[in-house]
N, C-alpha and C. Protein backbone atom coordinates (compact mmCIF):
# COMPACT_ATOMS: atom_id res chain seq x y z
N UNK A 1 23.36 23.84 -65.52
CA UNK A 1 22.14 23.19 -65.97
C UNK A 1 20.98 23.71 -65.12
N UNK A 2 19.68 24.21 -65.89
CA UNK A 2 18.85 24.73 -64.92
C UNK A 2 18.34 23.60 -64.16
N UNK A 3 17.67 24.02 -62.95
CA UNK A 3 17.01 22.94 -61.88
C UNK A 3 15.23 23.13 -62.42
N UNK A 4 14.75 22.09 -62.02
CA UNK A 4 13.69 22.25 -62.56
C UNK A 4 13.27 22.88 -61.00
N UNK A 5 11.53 23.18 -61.13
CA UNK A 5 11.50 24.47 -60.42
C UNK A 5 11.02 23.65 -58.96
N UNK A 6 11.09 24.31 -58.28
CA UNK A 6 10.49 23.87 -56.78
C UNK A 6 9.17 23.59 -56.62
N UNK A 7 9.27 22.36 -56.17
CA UNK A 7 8.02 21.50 -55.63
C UNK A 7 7.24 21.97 -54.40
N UNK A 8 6.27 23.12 -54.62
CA UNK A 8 5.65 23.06 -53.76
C UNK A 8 4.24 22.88 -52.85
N UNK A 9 4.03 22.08 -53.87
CA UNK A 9 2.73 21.32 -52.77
C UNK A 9 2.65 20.33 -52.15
N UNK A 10 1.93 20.66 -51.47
CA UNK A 10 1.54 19.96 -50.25
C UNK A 10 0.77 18.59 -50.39
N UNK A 11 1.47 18.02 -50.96
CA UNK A 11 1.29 16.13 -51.24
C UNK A 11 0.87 15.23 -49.80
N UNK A 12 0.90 15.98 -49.00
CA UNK A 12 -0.21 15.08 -47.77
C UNK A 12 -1.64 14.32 -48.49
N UNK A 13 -2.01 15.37 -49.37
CA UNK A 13 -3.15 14.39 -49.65
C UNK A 13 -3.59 13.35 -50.65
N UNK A 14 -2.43 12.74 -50.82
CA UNK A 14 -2.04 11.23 -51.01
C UNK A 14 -3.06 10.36 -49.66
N UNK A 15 -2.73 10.36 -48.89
CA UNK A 15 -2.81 9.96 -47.70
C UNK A 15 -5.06 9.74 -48.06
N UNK A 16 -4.96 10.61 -48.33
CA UNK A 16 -6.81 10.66 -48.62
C UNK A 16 -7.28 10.19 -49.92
N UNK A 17 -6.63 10.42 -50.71
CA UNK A 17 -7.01 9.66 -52.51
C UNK A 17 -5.63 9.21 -53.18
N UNK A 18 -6.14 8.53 -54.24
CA UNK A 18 -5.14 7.47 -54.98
C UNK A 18 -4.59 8.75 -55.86
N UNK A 19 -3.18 8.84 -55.77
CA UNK A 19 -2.48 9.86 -56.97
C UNK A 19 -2.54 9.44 -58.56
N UNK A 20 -3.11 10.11 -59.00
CA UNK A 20 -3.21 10.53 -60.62
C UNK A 20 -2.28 9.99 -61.31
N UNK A 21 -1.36 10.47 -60.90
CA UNK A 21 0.54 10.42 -61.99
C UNK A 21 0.63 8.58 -61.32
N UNK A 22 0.90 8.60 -60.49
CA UNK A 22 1.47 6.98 -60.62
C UNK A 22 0.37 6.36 -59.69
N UNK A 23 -0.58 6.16 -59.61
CA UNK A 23 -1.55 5.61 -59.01
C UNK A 23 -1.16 4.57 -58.09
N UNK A 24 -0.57 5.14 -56.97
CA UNK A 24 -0.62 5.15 -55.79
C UNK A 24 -2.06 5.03 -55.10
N UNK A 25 -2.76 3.78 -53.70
CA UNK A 25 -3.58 4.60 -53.33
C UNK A 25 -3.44 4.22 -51.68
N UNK A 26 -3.10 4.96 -50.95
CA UNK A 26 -2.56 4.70 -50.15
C UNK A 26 -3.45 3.74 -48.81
N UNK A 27 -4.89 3.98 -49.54
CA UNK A 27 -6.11 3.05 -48.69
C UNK A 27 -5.90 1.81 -48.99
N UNK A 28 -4.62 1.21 -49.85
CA UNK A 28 -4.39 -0.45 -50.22
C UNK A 28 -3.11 -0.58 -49.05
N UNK A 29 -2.86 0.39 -48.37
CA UNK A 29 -1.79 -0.10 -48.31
C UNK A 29 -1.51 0.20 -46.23
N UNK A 30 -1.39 -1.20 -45.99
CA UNK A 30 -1.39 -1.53 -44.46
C UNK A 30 0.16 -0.69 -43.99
N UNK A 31 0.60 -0.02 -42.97
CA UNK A 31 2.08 0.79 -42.54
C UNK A 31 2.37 -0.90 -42.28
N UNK A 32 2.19 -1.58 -41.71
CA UNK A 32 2.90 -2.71 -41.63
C UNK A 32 3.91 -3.49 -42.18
N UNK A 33 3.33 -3.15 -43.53
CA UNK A 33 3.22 -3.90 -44.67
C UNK A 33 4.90 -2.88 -45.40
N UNK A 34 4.62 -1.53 -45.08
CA UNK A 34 6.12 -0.37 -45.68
C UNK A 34 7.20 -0.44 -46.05
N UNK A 35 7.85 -1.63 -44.86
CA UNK A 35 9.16 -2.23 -44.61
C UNK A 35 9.38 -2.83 -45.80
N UNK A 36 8.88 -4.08 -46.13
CA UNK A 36 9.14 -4.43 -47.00
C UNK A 36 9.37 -3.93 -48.62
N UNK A 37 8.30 -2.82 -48.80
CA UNK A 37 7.68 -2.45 -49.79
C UNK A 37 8.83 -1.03 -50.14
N UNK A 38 9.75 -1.02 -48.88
CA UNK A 38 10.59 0.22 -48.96
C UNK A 38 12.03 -0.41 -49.87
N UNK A 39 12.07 -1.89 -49.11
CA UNK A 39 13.29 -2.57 -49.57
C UNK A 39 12.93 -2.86 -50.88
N UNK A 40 11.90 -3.16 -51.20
CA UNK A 40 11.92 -3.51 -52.86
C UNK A 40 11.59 -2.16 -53.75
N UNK A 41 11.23 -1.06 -53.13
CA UNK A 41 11.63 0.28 -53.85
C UNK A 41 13.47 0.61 -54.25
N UNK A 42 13.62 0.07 -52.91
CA UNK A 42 15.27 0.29 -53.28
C UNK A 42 15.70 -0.15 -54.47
N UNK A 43 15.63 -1.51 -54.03
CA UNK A 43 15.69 -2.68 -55.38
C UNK A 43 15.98 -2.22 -56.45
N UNK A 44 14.50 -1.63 -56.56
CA UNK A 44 13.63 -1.03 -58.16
C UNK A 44 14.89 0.40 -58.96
N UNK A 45 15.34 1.15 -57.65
CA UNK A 45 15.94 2.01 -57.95
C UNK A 45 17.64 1.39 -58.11
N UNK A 46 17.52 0.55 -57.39
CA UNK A 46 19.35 -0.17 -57.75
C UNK A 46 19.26 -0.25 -59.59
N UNK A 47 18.45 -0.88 -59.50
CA UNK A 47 18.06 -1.26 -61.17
C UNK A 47 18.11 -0.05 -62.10
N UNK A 48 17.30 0.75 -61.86
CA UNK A 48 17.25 1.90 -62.93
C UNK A 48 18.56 2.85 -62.95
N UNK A 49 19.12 2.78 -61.85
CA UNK A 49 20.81 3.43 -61.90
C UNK A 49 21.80 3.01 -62.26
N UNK A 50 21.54 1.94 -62.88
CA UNK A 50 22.43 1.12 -63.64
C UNK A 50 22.32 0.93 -64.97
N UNK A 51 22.26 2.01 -65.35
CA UNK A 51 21.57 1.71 -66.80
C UNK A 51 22.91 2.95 -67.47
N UNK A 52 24.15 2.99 -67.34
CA UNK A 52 25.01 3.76 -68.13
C UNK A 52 24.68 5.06 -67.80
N UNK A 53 25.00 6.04 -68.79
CA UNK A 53 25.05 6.86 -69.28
C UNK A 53 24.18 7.75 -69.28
N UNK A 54 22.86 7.07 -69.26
CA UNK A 54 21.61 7.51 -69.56
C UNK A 54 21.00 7.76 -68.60
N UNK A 55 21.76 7.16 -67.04
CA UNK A 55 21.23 7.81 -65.37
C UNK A 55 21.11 9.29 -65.75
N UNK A 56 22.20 10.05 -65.88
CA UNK A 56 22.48 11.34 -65.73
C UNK A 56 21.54 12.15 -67.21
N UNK A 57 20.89 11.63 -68.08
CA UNK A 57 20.59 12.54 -69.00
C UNK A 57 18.86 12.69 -68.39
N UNK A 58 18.84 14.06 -68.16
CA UNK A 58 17.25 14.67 -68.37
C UNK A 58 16.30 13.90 -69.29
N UNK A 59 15.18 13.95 -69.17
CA UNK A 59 13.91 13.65 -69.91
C UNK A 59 14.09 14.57 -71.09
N UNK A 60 13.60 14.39 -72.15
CA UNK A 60 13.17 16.00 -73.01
C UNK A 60 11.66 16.35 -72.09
N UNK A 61 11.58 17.62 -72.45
CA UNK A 61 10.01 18.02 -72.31
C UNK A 61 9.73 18.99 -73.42
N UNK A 62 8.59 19.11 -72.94
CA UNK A 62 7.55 20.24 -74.09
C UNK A 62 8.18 21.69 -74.31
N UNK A 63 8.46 22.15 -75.15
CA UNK A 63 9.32 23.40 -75.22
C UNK A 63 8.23 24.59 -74.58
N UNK A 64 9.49 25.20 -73.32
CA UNK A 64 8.55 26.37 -72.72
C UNK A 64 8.40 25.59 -71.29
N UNK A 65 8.12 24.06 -71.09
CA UNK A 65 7.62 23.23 -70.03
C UNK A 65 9.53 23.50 -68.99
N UNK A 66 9.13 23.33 -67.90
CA UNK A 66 10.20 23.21 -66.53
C UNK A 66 11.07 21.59 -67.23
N UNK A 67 12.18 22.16 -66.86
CA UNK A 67 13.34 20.78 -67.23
C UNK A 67 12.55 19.49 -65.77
N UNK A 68 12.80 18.32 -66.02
CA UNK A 68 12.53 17.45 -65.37
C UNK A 68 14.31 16.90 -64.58
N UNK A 69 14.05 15.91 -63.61
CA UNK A 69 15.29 15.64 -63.13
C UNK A 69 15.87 14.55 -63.83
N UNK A 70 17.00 14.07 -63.61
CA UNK A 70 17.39 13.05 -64.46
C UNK A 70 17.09 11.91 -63.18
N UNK A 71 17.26 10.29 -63.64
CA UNK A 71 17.55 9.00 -63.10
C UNK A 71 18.03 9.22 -61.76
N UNK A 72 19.00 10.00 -62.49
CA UNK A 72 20.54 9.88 -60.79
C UNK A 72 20.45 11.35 -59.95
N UNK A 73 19.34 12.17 -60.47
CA UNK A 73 18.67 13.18 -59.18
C UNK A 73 17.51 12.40 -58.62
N UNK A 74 17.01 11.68 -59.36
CA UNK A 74 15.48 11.00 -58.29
C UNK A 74 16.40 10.52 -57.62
N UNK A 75 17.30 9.56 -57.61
CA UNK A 75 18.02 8.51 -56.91
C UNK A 75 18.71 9.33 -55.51
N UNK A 76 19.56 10.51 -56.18
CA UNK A 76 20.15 11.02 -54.86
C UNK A 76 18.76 11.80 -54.14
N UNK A 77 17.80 11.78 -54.36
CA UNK A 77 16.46 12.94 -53.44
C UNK A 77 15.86 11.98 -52.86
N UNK A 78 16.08 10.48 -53.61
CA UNK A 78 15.12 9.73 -52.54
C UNK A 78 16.56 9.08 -51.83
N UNK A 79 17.64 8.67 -52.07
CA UNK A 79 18.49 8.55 -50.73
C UNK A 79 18.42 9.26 -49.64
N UNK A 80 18.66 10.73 -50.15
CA UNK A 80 18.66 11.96 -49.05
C UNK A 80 16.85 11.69 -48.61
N UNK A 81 15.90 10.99 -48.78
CA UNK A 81 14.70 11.36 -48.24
C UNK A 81 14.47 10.51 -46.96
N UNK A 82 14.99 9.08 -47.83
CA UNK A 82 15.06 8.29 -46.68
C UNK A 82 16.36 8.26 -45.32
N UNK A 83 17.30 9.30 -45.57
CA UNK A 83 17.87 9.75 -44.53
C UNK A 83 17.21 10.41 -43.85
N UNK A 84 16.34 11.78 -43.95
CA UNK A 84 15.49 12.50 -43.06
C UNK A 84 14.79 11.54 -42.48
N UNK A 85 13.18 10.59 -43.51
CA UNK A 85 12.95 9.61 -42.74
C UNK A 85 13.24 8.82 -41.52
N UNK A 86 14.53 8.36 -41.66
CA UNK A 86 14.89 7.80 -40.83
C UNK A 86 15.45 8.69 -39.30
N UNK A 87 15.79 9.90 -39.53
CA UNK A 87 16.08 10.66 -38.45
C UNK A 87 14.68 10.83 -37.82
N UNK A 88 13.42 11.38 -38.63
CA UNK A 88 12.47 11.52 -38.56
C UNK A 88 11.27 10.65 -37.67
N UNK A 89 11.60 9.28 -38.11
CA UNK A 89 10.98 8.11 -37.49
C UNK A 89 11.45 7.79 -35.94
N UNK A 90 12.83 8.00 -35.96
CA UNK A 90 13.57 7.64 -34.83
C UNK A 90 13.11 9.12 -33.46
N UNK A 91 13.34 9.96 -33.91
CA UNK A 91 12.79 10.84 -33.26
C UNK A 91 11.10 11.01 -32.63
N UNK A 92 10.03 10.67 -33.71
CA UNK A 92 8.69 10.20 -33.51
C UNK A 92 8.92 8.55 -32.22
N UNK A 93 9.84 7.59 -32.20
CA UNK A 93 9.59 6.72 -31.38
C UNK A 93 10.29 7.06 -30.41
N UNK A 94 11.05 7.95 -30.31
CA UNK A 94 11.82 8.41 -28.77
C UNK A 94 11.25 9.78 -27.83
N UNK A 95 10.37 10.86 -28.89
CA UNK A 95 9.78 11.42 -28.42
C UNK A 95 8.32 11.91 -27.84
N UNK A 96 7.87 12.69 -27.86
CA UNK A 96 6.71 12.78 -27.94
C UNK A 96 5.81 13.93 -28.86
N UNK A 97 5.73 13.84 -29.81
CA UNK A 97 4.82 14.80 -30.73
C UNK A 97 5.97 15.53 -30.76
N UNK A 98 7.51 15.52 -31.60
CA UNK A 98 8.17 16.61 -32.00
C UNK A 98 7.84 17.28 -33.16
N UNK A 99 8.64 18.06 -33.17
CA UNK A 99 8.48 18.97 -34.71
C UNK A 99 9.60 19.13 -35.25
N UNK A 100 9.32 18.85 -36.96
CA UNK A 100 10.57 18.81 -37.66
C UNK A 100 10.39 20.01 -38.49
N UNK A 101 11.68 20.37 -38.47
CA UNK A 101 11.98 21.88 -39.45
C UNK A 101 11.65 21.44 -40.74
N UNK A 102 11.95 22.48 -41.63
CA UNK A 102 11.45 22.35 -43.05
C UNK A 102 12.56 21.98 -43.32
N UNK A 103 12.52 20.75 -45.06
CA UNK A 103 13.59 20.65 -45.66
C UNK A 103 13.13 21.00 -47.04
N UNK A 104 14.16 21.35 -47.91
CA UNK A 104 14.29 22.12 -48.90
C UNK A 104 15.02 21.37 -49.95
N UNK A 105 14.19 20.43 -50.92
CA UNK A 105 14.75 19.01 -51.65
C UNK A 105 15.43 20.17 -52.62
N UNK A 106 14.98 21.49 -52.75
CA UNK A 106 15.48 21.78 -54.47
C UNK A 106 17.15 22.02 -53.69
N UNK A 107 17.02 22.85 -52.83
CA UNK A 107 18.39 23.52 -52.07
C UNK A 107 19.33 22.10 -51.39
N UNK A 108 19.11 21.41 -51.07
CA UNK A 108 19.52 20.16 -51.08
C UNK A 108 20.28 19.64 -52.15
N UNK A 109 19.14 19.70 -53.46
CA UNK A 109 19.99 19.08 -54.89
C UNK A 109 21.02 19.76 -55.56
N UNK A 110 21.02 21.06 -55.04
CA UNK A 110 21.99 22.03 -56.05
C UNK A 110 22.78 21.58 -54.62
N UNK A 111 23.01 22.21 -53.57
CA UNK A 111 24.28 21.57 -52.51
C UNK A 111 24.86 20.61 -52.45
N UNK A 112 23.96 19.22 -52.77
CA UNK A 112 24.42 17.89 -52.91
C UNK A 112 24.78 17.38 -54.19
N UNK A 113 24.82 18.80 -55.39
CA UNK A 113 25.42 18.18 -56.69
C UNK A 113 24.82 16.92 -57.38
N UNK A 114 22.95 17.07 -56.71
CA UNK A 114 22.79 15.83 -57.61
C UNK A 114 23.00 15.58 -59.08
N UNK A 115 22.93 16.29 -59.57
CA UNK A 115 23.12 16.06 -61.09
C UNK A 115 24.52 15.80 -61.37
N UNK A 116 25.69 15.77 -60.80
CA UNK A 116 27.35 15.63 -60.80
C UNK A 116 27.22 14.19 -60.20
N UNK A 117 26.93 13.46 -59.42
CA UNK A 117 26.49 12.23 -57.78
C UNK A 117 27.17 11.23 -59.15
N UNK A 118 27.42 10.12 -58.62
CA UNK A 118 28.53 8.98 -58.71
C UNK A 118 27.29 8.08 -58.59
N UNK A 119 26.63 7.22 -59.86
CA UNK A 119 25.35 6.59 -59.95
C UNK A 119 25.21 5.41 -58.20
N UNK A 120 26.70 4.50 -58.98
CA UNK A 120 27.07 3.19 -57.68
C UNK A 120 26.66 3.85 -56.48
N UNK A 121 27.24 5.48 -56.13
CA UNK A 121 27.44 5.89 -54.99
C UNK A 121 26.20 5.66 -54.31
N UNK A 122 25.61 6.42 -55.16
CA UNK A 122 24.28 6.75 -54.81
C UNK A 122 22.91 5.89 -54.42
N UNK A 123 23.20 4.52 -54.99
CA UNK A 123 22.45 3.50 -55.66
C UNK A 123 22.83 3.13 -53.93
N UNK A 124 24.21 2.66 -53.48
CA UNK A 124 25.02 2.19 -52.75
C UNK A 124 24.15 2.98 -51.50
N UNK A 125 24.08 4.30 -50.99
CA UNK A 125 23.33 5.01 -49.84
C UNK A 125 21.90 4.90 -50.05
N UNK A 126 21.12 4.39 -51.13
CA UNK A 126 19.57 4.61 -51.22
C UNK A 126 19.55 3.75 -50.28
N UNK A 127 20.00 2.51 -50.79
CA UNK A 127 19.99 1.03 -49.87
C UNK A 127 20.10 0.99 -49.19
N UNK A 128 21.79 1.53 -48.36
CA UNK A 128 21.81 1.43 -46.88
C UNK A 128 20.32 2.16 -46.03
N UNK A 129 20.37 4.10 -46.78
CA UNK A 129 19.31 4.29 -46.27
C UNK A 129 17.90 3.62 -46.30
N UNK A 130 17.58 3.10 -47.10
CA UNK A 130 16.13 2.64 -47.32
C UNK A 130 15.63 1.62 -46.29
N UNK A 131 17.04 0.65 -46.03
CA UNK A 131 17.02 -0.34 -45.23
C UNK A 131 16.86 0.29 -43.48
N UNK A 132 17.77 1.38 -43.34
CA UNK A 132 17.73 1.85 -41.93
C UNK A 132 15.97 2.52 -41.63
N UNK A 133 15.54 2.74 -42.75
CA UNK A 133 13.34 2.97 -42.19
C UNK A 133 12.75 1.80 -42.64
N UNK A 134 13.47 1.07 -43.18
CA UNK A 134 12.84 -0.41 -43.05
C UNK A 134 13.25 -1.13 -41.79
N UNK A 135 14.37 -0.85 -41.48
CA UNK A 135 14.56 -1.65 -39.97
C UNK A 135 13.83 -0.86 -38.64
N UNK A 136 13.69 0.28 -39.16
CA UNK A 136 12.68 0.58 -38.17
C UNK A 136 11.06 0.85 -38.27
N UNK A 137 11.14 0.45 -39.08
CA UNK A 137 9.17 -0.15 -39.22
C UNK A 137 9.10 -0.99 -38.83
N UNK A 138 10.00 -1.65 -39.38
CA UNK A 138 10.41 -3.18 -38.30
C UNK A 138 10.07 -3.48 -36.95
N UNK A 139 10.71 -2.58 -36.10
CA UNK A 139 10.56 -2.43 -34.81
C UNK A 139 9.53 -1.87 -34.39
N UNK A 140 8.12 -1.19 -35.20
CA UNK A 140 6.99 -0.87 -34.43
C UNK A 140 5.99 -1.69 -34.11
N UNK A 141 5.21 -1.62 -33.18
CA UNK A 141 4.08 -2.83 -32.74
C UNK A 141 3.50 -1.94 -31.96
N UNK A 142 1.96 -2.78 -32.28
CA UNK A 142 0.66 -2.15 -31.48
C UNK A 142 0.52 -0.19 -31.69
N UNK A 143 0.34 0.01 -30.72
CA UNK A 143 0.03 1.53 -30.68
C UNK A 143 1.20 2.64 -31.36
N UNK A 144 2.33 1.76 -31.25
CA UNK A 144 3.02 2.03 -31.69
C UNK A 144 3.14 3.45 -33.26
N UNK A 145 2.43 2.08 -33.90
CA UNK A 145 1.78 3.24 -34.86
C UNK A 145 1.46 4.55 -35.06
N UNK A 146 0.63 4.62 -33.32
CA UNK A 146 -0.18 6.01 -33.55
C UNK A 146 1.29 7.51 -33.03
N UNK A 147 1.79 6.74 -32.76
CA UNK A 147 3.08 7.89 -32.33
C UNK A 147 3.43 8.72 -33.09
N UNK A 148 3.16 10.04 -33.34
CA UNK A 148 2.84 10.81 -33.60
C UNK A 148 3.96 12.06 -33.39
N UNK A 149 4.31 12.70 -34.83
CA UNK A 149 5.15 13.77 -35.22
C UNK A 149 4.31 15.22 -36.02
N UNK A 150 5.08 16.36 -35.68
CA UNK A 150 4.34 17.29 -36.43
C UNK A 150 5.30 17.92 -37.49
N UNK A 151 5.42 18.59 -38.36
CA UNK A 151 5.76 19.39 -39.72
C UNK A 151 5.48 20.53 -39.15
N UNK A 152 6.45 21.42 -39.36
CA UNK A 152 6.99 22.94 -39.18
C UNK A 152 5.34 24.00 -39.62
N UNK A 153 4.38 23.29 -40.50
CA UNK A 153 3.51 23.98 -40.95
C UNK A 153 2.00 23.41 -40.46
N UNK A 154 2.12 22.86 -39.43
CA UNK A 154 1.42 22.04 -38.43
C UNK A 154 0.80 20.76 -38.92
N UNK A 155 1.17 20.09 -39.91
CA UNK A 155 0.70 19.25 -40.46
C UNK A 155 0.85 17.91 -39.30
N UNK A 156 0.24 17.18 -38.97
CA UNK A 156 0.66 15.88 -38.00
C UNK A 156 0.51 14.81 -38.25
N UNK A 157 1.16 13.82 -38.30
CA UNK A 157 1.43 12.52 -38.68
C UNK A 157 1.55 11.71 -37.62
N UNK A 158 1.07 10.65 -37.74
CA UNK A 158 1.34 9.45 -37.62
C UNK A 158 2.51 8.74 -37.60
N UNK A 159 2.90 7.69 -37.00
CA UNK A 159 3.71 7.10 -37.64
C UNK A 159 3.44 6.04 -38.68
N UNK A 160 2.32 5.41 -38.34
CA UNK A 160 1.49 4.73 -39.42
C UNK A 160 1.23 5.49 -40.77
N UNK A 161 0.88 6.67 -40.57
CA UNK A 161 0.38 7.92 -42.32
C UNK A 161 1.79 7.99 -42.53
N UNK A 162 2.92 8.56 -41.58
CA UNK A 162 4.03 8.87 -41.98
C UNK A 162 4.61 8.01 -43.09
N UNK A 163 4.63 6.62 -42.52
CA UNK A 163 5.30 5.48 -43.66
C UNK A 163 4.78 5.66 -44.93
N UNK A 164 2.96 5.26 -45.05
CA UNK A 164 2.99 5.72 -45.91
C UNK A 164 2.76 6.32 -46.82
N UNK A 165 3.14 7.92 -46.33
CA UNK A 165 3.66 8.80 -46.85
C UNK A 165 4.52 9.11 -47.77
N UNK A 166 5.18 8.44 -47.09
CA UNK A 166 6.65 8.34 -47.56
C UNK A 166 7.08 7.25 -48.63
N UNK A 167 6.10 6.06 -48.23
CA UNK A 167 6.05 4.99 -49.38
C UNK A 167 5.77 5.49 -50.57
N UNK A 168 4.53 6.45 -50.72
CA UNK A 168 3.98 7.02 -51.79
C UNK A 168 5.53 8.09 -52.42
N UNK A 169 5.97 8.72 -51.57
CA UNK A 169 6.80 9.53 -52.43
C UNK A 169 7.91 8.89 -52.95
N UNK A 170 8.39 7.60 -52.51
CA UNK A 170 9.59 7.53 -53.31
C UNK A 170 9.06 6.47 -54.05
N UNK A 171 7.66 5.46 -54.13
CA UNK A 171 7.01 4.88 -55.52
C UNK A 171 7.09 5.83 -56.20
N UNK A 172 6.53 6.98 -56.07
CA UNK A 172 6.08 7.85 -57.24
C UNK A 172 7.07 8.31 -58.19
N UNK A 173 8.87 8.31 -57.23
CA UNK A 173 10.23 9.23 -58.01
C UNK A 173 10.29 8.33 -58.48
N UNK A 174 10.24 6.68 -58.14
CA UNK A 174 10.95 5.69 -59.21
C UNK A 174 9.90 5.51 -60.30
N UNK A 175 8.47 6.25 -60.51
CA UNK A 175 7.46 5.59 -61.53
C UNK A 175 7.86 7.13 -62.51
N UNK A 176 8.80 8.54 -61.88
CA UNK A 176 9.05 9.03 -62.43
C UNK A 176 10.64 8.87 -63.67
N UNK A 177 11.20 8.29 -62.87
CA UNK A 177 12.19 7.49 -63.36
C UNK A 177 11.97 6.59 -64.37
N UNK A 178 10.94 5.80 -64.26
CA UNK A 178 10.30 5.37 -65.62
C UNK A 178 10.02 5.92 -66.76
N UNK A 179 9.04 6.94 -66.33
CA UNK A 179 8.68 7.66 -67.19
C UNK A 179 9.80 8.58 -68.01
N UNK A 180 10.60 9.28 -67.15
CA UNK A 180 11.78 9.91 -68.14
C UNK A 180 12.27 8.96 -68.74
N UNK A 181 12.77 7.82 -68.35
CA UNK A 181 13.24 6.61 -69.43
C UNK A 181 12.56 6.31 -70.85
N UNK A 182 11.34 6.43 -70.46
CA UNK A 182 10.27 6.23 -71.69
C UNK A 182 11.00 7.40 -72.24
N UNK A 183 10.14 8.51 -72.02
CA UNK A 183 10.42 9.83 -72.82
C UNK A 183 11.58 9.96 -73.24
N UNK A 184 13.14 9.52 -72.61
CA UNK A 184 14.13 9.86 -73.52
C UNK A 184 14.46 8.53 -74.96
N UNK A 185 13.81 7.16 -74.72
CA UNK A 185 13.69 5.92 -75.55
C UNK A 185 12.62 6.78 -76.40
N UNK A 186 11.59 7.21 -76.28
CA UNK A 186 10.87 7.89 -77.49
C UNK A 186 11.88 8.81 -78.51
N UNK A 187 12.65 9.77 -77.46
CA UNK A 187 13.12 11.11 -78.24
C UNK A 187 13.51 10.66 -79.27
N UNK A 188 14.61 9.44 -78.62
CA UNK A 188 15.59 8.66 -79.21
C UNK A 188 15.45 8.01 -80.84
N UNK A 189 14.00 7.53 -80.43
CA UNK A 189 13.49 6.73 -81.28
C UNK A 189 12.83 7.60 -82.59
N UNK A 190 12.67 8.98 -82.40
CA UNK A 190 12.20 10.08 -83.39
C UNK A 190 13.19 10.63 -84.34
N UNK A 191 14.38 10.32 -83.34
CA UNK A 191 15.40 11.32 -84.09
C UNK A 191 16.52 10.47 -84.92
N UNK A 192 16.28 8.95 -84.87
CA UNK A 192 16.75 8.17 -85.44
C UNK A 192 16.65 8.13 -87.02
């Protein structure tokens, strides 16, 4: 099955304006506030992976347009995201201004067989993971915040921007997850 193609921009600037596609704006939204807002992303995604059959089927798209991912690839990219996260975070509060290598979500998904992934399984690690950078947002206070990590391409974060950062990207896979749901309930509904 082809992969749809590699994501490569540079989505930092979320962080400065409200995103287009799922209107996100990240000036509503206090790092304080993440923790919570991470556990009820989970939630959101327990829910949509439970839906049969229809986890694993692609969106249609526009003929000529890049294949989109299915349900149960958002699900395994944002498990695997909030695993880095969480290595990520933990490292920002133990060190001082480290730097994290590049990760590579497309090379990731073909290694990690997302499109093959076991829905429960998966549903089952978002959670645990989601919860382990919620328990540690948990644990930041005061200046805390400003503790500070860099990206392989000198980009620097916060730990405060970092969250949410990161809040924004996995709202956005589950508002994509919606949306392929729509689009395959339309196809559905045409070809009936």
């Amino acid at each position: 099955m082809d992969q749809p193609p590699p994501d490569t921009k540079n989505w930092t600037w979320v962080l400065e304006r409200p995103c287009p596609q799922c209107g996100f704006d990240a000036s509503a939204v206090e790092p304080s506030e993440v923790a919570a807002a991470v556990r009820a992303n989970a939630a959101g995604f327990r829910a949509a992976l439970q839906r049969g059959d229809i986890v694993s089927e692609r969106p249609p798209v526009p003929a000529g347009a890049p294949p989109k991912w299915s349900a149960l690839e958002y699900g395994a990219h944002v498990r695997d995201v909030h695993k880095l996260t969480a290595e990520r975070l933990t490292r920002m509060m133990k060190k001082t201004a480290p730097t994290f290598p590049d990760w590579d979500q497309n090379e990731a998904a073909v290694k990690g067989r997302y499109d093959s992934a076991d829905a429960d399984k998966v549903s089952y690690e978002l959670a645990i993971n989601a919860g382990k950078v919620a328990d540690l947002l948990d644990k930041v206070r005061g200046d805390g915040w400003q503790r500070t990590g860099m990206r392989s391409d000198g980009a620097a974060f916060t730990i405060g921007a970092f969250a949410v950062y990161t809040l924004h990207d996995v709202s956005h896979h589950l508002w994509d997850v919606e949306q392929g749901y729509e689009a395959i309930k339309e196809a559905r509904k045409k070809s009936s």
